[in-house]
C-alpha atoms as a PDB file:
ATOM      1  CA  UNK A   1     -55.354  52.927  46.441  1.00  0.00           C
ATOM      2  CA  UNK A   2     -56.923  53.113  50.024  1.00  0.00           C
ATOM      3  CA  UNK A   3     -60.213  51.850  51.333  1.00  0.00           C
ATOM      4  CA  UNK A   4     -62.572  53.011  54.106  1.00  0.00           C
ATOM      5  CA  UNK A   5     -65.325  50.872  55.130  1.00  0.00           C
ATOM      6  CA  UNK A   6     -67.545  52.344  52.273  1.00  0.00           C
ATOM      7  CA  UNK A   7     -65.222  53.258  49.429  1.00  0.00           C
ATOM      8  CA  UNK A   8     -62.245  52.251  47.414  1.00  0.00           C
ATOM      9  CA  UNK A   9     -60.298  55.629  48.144  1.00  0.00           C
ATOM     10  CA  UNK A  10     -57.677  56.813  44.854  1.00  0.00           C
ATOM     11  CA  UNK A  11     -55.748  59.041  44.448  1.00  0.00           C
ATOM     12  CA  UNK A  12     -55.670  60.607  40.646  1.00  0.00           C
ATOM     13  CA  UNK A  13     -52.231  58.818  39.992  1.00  0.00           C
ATOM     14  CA  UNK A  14     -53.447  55.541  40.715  1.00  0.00           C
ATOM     15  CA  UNK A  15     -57.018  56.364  39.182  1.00  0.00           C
ATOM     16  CA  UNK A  16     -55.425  57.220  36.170  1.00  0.00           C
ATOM     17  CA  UNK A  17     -53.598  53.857  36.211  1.00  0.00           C
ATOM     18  CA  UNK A  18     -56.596  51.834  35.658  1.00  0.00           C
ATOM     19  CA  UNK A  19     -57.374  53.796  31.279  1.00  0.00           C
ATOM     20  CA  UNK A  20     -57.250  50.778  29.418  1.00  0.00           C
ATOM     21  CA  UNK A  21     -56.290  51.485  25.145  1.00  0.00           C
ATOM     22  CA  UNK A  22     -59.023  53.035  23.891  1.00  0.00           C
ATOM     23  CA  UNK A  23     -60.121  55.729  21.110  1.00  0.00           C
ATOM     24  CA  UNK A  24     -62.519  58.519  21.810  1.00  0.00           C
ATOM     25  CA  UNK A  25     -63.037  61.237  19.057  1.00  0.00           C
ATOM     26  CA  UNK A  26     -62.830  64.465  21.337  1.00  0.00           C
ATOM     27  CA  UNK A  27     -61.285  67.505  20.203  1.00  0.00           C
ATOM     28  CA  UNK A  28     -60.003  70.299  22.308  1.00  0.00           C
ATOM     29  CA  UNK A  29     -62.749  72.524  20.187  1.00  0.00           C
ATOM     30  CA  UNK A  30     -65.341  70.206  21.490  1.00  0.00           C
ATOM     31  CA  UNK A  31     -64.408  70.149  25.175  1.00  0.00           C
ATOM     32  CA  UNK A  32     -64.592  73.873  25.307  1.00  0.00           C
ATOM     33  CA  UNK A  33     -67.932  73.815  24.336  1.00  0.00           C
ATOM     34  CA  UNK A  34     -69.275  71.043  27.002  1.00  0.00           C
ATOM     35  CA  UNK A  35     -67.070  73.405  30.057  1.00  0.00           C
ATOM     36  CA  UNK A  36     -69.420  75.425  32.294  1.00  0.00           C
ATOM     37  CA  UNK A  37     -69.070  78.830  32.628  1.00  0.00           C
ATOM     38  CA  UNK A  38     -65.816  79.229  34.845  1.00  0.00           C
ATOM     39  CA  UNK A  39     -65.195  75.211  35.150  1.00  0.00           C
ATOM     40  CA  UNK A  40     -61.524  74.238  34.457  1.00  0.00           C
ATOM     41  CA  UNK A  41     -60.870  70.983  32.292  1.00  0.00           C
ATOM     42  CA  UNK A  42     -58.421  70.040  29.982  1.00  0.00           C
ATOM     43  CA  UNK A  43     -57.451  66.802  27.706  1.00  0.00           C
ATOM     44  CA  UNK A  44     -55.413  65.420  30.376  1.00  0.00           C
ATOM     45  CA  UNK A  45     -58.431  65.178  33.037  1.00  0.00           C
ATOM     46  CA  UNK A  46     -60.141  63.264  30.509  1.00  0.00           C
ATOM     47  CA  UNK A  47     -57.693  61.021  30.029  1.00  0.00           C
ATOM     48  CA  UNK A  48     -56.887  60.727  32.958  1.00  0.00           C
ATOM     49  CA  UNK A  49     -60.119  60.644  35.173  1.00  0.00           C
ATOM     50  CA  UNK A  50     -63.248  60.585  32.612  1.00  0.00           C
ATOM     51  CA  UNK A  51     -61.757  57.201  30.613  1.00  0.00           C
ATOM     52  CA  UNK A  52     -61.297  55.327  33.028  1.00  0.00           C
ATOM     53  CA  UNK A  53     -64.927  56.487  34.412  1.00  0.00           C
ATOM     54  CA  UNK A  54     -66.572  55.352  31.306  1.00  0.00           C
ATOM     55  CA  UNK A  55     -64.360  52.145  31.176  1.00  0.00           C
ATOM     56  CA  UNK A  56     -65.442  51.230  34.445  1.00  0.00           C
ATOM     57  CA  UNK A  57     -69.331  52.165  33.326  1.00  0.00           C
ATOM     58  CA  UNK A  58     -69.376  49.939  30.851  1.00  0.00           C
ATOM     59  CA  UNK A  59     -68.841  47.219  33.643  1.00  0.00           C
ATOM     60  CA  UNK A  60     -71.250  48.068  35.638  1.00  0.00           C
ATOM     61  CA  UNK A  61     -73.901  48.315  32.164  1.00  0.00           C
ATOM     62  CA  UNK A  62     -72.660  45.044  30.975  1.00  0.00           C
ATOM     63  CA  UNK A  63     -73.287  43.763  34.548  1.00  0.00           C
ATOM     64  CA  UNK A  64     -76.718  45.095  34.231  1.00  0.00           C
ATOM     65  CA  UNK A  65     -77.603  44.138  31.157  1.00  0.00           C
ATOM     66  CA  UNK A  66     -76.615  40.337  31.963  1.00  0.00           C
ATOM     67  CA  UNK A  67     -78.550  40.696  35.212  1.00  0.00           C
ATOM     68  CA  UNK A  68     -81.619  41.541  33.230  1.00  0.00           C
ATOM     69  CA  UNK A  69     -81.245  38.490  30.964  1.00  0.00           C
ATOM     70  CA  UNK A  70     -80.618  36.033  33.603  1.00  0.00           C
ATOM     71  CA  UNK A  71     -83.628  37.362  35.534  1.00  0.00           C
ATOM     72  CA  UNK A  72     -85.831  36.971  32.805  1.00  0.00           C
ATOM     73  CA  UNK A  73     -84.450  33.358  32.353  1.00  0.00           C
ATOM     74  CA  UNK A  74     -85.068  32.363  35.799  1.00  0.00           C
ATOM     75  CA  UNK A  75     -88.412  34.092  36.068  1.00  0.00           C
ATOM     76  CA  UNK A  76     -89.293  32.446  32.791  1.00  0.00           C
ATOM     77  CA  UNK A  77     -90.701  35.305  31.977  1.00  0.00           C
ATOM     78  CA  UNK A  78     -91.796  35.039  27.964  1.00  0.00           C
ATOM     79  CA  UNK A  79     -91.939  38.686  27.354  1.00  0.00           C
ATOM     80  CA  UNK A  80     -88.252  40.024  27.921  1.00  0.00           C
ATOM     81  CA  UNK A  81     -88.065  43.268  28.164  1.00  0.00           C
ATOM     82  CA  UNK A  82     -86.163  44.395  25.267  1.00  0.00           C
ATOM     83  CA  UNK A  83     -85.576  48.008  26.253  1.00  0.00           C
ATOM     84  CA  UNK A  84     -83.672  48.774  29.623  1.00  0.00           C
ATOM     85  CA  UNK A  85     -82.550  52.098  30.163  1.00  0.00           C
ATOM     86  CA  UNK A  86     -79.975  52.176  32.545  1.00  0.00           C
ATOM     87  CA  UNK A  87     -80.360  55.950  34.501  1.00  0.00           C
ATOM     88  CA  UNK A  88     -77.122  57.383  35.810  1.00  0.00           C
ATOM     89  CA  UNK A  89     -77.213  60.399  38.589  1.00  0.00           C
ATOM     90  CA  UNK A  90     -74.640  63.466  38.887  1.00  0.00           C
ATOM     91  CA  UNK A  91     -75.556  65.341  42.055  1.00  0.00           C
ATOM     92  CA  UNK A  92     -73.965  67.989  43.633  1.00  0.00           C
ATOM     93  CA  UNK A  93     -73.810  71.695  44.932  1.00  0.00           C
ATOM     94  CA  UNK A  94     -74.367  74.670  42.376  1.00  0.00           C
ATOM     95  CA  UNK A  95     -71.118  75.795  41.010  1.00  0.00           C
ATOM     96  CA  UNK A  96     -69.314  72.702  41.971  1.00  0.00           C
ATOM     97  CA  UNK A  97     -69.434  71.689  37.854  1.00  0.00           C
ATOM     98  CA  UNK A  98     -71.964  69.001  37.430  1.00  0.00           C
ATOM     99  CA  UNK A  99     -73.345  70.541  34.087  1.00  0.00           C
ATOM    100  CA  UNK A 100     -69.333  69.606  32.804  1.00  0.00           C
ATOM    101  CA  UNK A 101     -69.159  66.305  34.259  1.00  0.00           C
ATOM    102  CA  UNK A 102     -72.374  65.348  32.749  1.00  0.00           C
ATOM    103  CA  UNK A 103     -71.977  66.954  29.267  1.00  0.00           C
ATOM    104  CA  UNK A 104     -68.866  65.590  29.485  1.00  0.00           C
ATOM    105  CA  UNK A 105     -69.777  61.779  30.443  1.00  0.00           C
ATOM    106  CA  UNK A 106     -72.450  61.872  27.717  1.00  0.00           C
ATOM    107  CA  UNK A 107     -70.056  62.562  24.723  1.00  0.00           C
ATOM    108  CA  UNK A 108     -67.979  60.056  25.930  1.00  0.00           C
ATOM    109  CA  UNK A 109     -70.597  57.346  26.366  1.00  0.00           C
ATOM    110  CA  UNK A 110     -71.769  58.623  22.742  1.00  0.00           C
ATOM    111  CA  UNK A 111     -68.606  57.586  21.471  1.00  0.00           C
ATOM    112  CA  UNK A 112     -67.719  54.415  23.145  1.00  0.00           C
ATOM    113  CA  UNK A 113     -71.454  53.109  22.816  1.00  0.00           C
ATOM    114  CA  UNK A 114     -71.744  54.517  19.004  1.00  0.00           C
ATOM    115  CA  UNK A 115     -74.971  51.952  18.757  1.00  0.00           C
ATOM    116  CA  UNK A 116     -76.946  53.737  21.891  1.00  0.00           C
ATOM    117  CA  UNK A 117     -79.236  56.558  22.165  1.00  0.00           C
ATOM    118  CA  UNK A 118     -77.707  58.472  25.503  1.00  0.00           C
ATOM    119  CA  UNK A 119     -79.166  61.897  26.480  1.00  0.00           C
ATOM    120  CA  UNK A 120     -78.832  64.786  29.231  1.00  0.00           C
ATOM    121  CA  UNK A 121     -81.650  65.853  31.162  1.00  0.00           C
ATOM    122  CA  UNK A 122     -81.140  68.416  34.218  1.00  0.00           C
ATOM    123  CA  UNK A 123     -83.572  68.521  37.604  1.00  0.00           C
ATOM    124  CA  UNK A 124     -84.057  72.762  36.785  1.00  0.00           C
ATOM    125  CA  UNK A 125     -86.719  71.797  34.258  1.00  0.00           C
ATOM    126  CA  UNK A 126     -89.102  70.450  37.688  1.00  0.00           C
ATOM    127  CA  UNK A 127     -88.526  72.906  39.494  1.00  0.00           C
ATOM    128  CA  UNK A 128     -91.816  75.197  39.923  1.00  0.00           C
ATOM    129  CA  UNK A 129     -91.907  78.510  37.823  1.00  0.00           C
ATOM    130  CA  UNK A 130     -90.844  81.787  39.356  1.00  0.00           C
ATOM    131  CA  UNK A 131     -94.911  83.023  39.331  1.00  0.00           C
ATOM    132  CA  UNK A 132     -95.955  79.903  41.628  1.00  0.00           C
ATOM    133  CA  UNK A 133     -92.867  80.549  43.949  1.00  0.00           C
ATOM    134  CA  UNK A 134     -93.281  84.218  44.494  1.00  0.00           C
ATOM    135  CA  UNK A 135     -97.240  83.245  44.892  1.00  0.00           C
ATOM    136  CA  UNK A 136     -96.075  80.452  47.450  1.00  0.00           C
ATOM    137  CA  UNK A 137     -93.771  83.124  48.939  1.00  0.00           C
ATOM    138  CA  UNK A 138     -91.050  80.427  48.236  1.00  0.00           C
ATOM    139  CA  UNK A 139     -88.672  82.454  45.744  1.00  0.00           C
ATOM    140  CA  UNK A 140     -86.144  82.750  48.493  1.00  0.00           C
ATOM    141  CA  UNK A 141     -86.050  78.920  48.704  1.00  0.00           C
ATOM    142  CA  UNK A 142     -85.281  78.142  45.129  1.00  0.00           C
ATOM    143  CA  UNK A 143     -83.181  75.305  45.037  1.00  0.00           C
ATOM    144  CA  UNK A 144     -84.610  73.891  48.059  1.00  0.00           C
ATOM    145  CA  UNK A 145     -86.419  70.330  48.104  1.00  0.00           C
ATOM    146  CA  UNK A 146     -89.826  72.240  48.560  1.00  0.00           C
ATOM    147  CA  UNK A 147     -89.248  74.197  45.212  1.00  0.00           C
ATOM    148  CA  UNK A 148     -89.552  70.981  43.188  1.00  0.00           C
ATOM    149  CA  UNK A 149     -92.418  69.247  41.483  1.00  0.00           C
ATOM    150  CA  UNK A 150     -91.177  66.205  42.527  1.00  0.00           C
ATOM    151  CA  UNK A 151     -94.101  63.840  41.971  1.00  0.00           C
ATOM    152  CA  UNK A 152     -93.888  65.071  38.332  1.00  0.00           C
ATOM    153  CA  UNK A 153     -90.176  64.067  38.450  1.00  0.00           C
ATOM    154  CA  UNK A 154     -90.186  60.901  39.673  1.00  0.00           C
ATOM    155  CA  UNK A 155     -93.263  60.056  36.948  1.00  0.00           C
ATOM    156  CA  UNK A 156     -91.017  60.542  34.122  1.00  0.00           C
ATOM    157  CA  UNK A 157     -88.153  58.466  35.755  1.00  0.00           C
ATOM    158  CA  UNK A 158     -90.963  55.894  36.021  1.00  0.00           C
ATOM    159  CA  UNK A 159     -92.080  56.303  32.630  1.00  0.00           C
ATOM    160  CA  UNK A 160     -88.515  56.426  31.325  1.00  0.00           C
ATOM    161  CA  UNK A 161     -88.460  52.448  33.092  1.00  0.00           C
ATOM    162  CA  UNK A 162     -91.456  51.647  31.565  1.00  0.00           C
ATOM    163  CA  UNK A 163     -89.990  52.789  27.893  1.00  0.00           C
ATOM    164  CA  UNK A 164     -92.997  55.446  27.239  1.00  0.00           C
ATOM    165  CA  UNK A 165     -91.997  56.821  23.971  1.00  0.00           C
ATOM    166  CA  UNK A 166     -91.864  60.973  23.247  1.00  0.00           C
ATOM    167  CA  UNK A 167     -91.450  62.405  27.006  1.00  0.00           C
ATOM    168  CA  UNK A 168     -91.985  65.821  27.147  1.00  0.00           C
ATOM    169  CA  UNK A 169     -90.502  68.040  30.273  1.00  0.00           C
ATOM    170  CA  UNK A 170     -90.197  71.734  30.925  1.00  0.00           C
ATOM    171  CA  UNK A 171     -87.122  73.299  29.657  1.00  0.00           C
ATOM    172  CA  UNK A 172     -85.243  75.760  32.457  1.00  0.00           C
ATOM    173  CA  UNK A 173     -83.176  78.905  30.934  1.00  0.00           C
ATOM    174  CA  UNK A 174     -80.171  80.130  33.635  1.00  0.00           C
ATOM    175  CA  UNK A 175     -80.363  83.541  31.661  1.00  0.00           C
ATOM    176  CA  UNK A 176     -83.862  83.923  32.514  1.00  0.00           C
ATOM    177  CA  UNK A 177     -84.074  82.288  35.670  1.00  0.00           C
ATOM    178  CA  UNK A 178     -86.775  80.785  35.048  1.00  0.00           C
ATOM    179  CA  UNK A 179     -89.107  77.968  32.900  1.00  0.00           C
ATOM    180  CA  UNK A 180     -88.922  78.936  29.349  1.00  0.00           C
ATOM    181  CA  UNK A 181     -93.107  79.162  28.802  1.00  0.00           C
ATOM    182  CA  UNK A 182     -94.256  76.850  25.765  1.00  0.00           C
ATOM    183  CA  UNK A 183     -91.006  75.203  25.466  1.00  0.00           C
ATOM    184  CA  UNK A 184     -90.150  71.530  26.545  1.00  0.00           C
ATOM    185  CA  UNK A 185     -87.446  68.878  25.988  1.00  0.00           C
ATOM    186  CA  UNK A 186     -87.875  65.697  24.415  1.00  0.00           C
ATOM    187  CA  UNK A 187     -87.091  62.321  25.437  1.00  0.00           C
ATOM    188  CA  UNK A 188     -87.117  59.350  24.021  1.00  0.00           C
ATOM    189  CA  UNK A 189     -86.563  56.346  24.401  1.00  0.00           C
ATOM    190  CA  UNK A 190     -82.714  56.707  25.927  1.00  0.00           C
ATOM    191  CA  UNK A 191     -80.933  53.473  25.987  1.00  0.00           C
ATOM    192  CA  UNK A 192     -78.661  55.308  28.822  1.00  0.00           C
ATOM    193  CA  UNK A 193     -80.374  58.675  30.393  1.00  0.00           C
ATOM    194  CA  UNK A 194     -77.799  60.784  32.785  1.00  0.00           C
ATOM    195  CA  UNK A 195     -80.102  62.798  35.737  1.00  0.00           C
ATOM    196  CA  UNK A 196     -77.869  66.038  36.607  1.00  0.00           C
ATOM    197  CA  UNK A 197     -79.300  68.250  39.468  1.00  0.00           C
ATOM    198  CA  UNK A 198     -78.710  69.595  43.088  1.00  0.00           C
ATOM    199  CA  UNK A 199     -81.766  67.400  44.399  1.00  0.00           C
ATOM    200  CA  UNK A 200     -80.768  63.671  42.420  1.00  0.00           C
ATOM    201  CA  UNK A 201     -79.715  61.847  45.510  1.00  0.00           C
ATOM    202  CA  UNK A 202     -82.107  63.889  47.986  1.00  0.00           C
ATOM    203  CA  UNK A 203     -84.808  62.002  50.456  1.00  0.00           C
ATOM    204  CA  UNK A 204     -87.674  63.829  50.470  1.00  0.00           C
ATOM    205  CA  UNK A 205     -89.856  63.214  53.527  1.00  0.00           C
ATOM    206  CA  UNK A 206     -93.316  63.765  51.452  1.00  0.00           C
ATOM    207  CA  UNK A 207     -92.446  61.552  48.877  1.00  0.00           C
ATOM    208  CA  UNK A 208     -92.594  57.253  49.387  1.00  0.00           C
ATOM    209  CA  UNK A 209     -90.436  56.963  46.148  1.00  0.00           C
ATOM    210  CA  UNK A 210     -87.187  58.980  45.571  1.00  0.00           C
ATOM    211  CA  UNK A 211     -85.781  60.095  42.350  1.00  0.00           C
ATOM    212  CA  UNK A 212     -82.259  58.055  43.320  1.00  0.00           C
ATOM    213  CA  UNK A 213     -84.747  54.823  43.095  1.00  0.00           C
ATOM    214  CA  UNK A 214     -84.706  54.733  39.508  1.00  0.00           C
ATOM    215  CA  UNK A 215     -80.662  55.302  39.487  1.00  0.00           C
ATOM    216  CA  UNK A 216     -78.172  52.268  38.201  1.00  0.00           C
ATOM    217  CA  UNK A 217     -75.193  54.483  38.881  1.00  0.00           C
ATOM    218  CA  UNK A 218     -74.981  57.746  40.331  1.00  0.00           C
ATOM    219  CA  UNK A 219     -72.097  60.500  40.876  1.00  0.00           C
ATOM    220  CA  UNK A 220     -71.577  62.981  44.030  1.00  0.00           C
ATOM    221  CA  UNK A 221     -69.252  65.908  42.831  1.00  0.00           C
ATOM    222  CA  UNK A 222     -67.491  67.413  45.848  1.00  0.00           C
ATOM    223  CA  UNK A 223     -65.477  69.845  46.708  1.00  0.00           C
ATOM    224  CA  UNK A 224     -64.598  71.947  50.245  1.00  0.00           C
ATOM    225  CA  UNK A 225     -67.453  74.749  50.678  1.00  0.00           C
ATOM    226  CA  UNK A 226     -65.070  77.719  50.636  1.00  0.00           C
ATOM    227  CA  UNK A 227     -63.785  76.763  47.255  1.00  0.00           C
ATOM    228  CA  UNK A 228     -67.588  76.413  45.813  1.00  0.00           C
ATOM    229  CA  UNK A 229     -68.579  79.803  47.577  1.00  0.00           C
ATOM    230  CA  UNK A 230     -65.273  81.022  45.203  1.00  0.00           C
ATOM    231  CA  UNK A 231     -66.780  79.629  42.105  1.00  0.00           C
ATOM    232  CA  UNK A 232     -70.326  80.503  42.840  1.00  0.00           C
ATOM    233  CA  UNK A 233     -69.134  84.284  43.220  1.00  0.00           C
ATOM    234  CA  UNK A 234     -66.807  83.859  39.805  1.00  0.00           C
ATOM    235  CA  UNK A 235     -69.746  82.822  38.225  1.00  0.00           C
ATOM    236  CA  UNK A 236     -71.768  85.205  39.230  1.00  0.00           C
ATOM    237  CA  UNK A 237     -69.252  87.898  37.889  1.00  0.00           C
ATOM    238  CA  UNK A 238     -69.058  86.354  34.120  1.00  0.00           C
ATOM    239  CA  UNK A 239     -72.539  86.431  34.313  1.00  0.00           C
ATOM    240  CA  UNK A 240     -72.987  89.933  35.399  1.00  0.00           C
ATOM    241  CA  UNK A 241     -69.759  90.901  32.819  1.00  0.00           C
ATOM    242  CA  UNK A 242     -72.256  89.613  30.098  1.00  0.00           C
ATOM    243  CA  UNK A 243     -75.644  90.706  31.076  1.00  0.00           C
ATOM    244  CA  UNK A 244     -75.747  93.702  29.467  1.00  0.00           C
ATOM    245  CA  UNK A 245     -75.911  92.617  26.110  1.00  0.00           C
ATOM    246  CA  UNK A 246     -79.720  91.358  26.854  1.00  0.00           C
ATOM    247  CA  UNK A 247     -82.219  93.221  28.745  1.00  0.00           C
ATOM    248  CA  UNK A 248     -84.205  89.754  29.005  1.00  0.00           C
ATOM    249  CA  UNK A 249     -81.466  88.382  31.183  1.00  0.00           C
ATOM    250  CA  UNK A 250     -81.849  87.672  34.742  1.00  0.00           C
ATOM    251  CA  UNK A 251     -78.717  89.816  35.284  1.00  0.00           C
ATOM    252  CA  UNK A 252     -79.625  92.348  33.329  1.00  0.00           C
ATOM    253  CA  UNK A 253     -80.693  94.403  36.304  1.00  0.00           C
ATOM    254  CA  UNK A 254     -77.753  94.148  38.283  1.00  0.00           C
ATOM    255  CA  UNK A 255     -75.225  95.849  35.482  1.00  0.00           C
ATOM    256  CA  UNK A 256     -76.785  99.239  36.657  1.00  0.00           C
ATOM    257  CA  UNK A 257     -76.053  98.390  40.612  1.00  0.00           C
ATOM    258  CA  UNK A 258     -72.685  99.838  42.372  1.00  0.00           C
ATOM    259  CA  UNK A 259     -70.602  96.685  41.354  1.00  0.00           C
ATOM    260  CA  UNK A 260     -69.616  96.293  45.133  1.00  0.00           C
ATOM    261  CA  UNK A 261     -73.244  96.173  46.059  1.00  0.00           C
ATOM    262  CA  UNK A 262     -73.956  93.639  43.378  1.00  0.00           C
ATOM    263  CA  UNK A 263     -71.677  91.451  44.547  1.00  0.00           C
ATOM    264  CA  UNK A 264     -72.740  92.193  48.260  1.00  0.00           C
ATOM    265  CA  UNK A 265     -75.864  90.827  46.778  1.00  0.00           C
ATOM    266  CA  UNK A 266     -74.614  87.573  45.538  1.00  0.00           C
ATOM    267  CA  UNK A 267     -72.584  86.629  48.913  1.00  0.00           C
ATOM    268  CA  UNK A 268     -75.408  87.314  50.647  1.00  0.00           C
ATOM    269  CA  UNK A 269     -77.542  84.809  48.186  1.00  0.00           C
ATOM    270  CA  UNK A 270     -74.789  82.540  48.591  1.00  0.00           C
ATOM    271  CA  UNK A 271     -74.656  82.420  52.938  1.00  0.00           C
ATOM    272  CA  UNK A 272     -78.535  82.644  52.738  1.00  0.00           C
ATOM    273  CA  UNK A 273     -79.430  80.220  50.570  1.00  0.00           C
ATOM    274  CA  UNK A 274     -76.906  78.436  48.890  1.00  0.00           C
ATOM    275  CA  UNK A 275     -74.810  77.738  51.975  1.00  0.00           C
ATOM    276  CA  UNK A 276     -77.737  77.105  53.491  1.00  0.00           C
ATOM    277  CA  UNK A 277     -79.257  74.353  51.142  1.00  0.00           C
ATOM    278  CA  UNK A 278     -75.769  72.870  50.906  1.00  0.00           C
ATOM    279  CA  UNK A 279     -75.346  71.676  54.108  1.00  0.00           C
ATOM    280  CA  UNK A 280     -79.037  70.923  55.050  1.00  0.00           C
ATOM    281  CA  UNK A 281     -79.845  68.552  51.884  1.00  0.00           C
ATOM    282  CA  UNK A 282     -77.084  68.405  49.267  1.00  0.00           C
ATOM    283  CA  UNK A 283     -73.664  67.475  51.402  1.00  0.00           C
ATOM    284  CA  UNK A 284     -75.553  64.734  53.609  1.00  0.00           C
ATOM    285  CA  UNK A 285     -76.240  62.776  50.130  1.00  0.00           C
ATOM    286  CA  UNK A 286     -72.717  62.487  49.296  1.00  0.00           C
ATOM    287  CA  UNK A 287     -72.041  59.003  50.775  1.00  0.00           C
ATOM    288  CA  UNK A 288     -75.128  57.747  48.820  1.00  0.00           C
ATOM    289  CA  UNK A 289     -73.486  58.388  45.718  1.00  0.00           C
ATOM    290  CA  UNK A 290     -71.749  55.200  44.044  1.00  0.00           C
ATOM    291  CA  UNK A 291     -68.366  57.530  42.836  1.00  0.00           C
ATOM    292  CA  UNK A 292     -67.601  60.545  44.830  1.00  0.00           C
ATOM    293  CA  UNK A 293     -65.189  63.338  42.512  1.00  0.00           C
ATOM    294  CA  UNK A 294     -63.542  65.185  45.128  1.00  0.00           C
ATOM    295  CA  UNK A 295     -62.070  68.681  43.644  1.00  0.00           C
ATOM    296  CA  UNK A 296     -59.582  70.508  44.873  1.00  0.00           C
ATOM    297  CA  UNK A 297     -58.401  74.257  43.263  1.00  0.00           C
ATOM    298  CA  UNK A 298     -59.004  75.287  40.174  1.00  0.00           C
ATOM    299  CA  UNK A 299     -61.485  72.369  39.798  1.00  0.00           C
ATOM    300  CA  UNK A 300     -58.445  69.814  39.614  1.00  0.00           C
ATOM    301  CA  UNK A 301     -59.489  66.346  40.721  1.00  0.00           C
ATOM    302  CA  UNK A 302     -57.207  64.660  43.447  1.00  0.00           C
ATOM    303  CA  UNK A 303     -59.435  61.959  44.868  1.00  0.00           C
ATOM    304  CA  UNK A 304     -62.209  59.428  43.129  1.00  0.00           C
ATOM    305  CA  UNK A 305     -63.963  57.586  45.792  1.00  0.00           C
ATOM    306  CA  UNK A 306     -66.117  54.526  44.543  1.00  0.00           C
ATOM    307  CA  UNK A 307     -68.669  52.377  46.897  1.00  0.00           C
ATOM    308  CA  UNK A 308     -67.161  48.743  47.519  1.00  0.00           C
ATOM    309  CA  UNK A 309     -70.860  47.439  47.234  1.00  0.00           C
END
């Protein structure tokens, strides 16, 4: 293990070093289902990085949890809060595999805290529908900070803290690229709530509180930009490979385009956009994440950074 000035720096031997004994009920069936699209992850990353990751969790919860009591001790305050959702944050670029790590992290915490209510909730559900982007002329900058309702974001986080019962927030399909009309997710009442989106760790300069306000913990996953361009155009493929089974789908369209051209189409998406929104907003938030997973090919992770303080 090597440290910087921020982070403790390991590498995935020594990571791996720290599992303590312990029994988690994931099958190889199971973990198939929680992989993204063209994300690569097998038994051995779990035990070997994702263990140890809830293992050292659970110090930082039971850390919290204490600080909460002794708080309310010295502030001799007579009504304790008795619900405190702690709020972790997975951030990242598209492609880079943040839908696995958090789908991932959330079965595990399911199984090592069997007596706590933990649930997923993704950033796509804010951001504005398609008709208000294309009426904004913003449908090019999808993704983008701007593209958010972020006041509406950061009111849930706030009403997740204050323990409002029954949350309701937009639901986002990928295969229609778009908010699902009349259909919304459910929240409530998560004793541990994972936040997985592009824009978690972001500092908006319209907004005086920030969605990483409400965070107790928050991940940065990383990888070099040519390998994420790679995945990002993978993806892409898969998706357009299985578009034409639904005319409804986003891809849909692109299965009668020259193949060449539709993949023309996506590189271009990728340098104009994607690139584009990587380095501006999502790559200068990596240092404010607690625990940086650096990948490497084939989505292999070589390097676990976590903050000293």
């Amino acid at each position: 293990m090597d440290s910087s000035g921020t982070f403790y720096i390991y590498n995935r031997e020594d990571w791996k070093k720290l599992r303590e004994n312990a029994s988690f009920s994931l099958t190889e069936k199971h973990l198939n289902s929680l992989r993204a699209l063209n994300d690569v992850i097998s038994m051995i990353d779990v035990e070997d990085i994702y263990v140890p990751i809830v293992q050292l969790l659970d110090v930082y919860i039971q850390n919290f949890y204490e600080k909460q009591d002794k708080l309310a001790k010295y502030l001799n305050v007579d009504d304790k809060k008795e619900y405190n959702p702690y709020i972790i944050g997975i951030a990242g670029s598209v492609s880079v595999g943040k839908s696995t790590v958090a789908r991932l992290l959330r079965t595990l915490l399911n199984d090592f805290y069997p007596d706590k209510k933990v649930e997923l909730l993704t950033t796509d559900g804010f951001l504005y529908p398609n008709e208000i982007l294309e009426e904004r002329n913003m449908m090019d900058r999808k993704g983008f900070p701007e593209s958010y309702d972020m006041p509406r974001l950061v009111k849930f986080l706030t009403d997740v803290k204050d323990g409002e019962p029954m949350l309701e927030v937009p639901k986002y399909s990928h295969q229609i690229y778009n908010i699902v009309p009349d259909e919304t997710i459910t929240i409530d009442r998560p004793d541990i709530l994972i936040v997985e989106g592009i824009n978690v760790l972001q500092l908006p300069s319209n907004e005086t509180i920030f969605v990483s306000d409400f965070f107790d913990f928050s991940f940065y996953v990383d990888a070099s930009e040519s390998l994420i361009r790679k995945w990002y155009i993978q993806r892409f493929g898969i998706l357009l490979d299985t578009a034409f089974k639904d005319p409804n789908n986003y891809y849909y369209k692109f299965t009668d385009w020259n193949r060449e051209d539709a993949f023309g189409y996506a590189k271009d998406v990728w340098n104009n956009v994607n690139k584009v929104n990587l380095k501006e907003y999502i790559l200068p938030t990596r240092l404010r994440a607690d625990l940086i997973l650096h990948k490497t090919h084939n989505h292999y992770i070589d390097k676990i950074l976590l903050k000293r303080y």
